[in-house]
C-alpha atoms as a PDB file:
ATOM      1  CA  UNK A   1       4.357  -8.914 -13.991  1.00  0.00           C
ATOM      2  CA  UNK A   2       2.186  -6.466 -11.966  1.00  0.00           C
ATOM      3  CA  UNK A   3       2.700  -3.680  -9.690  1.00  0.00           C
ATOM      4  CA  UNK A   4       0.328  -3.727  -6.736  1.00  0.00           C
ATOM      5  CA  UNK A   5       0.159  -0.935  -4.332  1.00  0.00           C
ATOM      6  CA  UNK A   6      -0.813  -1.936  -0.919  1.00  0.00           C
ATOM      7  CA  UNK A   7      -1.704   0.128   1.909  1.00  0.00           C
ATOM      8  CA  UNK A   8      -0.374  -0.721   5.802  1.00  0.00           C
ATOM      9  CA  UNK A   9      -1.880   0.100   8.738  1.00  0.00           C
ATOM     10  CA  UNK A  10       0.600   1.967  11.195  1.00  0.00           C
ATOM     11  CA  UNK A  11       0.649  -1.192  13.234  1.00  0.00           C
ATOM     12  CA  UNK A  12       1.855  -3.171  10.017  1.00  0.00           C
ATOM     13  CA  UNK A  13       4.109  -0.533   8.708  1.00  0.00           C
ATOM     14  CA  UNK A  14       5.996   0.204  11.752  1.00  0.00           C
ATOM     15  CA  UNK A  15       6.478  -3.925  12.179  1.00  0.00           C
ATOM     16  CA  UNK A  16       7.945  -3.924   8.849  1.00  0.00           C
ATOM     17  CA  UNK A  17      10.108  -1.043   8.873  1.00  0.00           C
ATOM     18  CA  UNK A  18       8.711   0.490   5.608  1.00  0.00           C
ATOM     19  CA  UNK A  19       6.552   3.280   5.076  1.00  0.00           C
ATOM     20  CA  UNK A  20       2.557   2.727   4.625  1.00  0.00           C
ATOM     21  CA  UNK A  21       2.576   2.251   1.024  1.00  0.00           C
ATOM     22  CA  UNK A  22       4.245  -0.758  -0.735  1.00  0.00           C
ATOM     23  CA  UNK A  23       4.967  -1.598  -3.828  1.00  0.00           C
ATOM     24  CA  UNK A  24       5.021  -5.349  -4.643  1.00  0.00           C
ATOM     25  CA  UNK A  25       5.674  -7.025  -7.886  1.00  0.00           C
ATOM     26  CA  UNK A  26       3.676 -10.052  -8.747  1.00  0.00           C
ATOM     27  CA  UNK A  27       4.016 -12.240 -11.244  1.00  0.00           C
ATOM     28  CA  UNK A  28       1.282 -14.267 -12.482  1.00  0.00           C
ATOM     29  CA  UNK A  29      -2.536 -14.070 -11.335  1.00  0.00           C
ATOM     30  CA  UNK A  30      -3.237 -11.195  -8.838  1.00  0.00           C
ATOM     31  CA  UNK A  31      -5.021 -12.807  -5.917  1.00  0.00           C
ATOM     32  CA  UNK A  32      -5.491 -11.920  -2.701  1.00  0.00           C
ATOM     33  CA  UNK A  33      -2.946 -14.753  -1.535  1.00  0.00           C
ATOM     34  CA  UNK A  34      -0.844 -13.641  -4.398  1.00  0.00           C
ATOM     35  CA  UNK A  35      -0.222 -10.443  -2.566  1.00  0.00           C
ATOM     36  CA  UNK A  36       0.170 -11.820   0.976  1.00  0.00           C
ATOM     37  CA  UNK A  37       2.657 -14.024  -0.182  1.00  0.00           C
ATOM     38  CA  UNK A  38       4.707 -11.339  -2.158  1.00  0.00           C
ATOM     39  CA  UNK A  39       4.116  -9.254   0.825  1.00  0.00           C
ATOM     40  CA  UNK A  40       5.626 -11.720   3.350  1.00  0.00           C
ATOM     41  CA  UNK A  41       8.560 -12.742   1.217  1.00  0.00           C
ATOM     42  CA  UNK A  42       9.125  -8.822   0.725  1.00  0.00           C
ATOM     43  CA  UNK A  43       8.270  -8.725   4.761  1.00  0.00           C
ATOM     44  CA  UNK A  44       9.225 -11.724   6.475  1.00  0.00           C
ATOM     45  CA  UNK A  45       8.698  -9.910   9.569  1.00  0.00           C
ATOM     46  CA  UNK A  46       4.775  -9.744   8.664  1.00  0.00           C
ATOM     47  CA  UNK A  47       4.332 -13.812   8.303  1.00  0.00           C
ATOM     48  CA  UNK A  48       2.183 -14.752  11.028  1.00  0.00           C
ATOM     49  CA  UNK A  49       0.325 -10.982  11.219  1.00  0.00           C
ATOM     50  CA  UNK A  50      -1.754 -10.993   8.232  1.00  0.00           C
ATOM     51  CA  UNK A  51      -2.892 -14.756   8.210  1.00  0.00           C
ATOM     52  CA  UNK A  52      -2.165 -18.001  10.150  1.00  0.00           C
ATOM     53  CA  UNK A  53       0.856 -19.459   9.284  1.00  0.00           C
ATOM     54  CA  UNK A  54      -0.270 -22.942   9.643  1.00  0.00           C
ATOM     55  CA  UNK A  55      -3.431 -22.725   8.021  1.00  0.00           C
ATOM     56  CA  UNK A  56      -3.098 -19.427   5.853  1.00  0.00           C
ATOM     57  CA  UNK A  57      -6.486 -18.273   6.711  1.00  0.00           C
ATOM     58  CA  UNK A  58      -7.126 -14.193   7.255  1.00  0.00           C
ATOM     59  CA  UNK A  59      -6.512 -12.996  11.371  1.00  0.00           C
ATOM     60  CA  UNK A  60      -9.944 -12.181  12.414  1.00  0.00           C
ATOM     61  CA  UNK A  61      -9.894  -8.671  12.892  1.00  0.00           C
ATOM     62  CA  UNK A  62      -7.904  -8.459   9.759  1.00  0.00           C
ATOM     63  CA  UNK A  63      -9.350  -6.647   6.964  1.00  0.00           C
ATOM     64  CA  UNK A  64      -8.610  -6.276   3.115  1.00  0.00           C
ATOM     65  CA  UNK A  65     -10.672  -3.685   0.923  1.00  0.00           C
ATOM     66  CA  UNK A  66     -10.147  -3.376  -2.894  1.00  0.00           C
ATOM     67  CA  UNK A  67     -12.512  -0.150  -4.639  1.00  0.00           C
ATOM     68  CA  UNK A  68     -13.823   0.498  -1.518  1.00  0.00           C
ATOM     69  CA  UNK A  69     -14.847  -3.371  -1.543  1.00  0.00           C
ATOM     70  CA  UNK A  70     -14.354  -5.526   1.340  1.00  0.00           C
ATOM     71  CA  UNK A  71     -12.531  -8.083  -0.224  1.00  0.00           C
ATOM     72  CA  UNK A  72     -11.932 -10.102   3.530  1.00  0.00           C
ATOM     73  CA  UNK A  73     -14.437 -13.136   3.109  1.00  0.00           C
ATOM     74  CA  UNK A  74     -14.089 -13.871  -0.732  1.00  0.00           C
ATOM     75  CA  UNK A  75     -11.548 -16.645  -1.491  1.00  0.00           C
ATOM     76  CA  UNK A  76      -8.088 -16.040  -1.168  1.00  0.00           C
ATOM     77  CA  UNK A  77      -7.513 -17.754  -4.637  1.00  0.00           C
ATOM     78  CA  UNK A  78     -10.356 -15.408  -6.362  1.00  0.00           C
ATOM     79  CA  UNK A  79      -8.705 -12.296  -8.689  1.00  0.00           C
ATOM     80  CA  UNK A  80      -8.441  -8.984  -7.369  1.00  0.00           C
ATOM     81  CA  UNK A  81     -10.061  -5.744  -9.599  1.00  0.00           C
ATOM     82  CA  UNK A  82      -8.517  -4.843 -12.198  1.00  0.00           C
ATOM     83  CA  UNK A  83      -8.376  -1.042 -10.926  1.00  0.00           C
ATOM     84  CA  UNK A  84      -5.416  -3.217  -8.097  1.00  0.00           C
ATOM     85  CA  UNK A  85      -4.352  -5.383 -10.726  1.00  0.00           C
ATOM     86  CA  UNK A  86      -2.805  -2.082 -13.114  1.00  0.00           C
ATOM     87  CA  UNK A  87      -2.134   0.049  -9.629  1.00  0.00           C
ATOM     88  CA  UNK A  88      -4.913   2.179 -10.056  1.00  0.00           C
ATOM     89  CA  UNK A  89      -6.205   1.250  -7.201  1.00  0.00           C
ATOM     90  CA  UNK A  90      -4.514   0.244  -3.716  1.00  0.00           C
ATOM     91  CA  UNK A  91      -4.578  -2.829  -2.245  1.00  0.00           C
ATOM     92  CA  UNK A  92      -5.854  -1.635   1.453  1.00  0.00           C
ATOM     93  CA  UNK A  93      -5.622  -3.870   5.085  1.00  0.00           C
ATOM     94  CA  UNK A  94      -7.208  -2.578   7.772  1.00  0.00           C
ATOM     95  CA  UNK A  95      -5.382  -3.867  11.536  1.00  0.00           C
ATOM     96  CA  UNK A  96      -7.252  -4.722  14.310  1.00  0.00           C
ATOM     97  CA  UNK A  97     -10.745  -2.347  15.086  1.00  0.00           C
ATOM     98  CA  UNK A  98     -12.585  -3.957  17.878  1.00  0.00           C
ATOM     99  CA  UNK A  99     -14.583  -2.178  20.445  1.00  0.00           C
ATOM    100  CA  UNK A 100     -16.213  -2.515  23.722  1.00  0.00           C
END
């Protein structure tokens, strides 16, 4: 079991009543679809924000970042860092930033 800190925009935070930094528990490998799915169980007022429900694919404008990675376009199933995997590191999504 692993202790993943993740980081909510206000956006995501206010939806979900919590405060901008969650703690999630996770057992088993820490993906990126690990988390979202801990996240929405946790959240169930988040399903639908992060990723489509039907397909499970990332929102557009959505954004995940791991060590200052971008972590958005890799595959949901690959592992997180290891720095996110023992909480060293935050788990962080980025809302919506589009411009015009």
């Amino acid at each position: 079991m692993a202790t993943v800190h993740v980081v909510l925009p206000y956006s995501l935070y206010t939806l979900a009543r919590s405060g901008a930094e969650i703690e999630l528990d996770i057992a088993g490998p820490i993906t990126l679809a690990a988390v979202l799915g801990a996240l929405e169980a946790a959240y169930p007022m988040l399903a639908g924000a992060l990723r489509d429900r039907a397909t499970g694919r990332r929102r557009p404008l959505v954004r995940f970042f791991a060590c200052q990675d971008d972590q958005s376009n890799l595959s949901p199933d690959a592992l997180l860092p290891e720095a996110v995997v023992t909480g060293r590191e935050p788990l962080i999504i980025v809302g919506a930033i589009a411009g015009g």
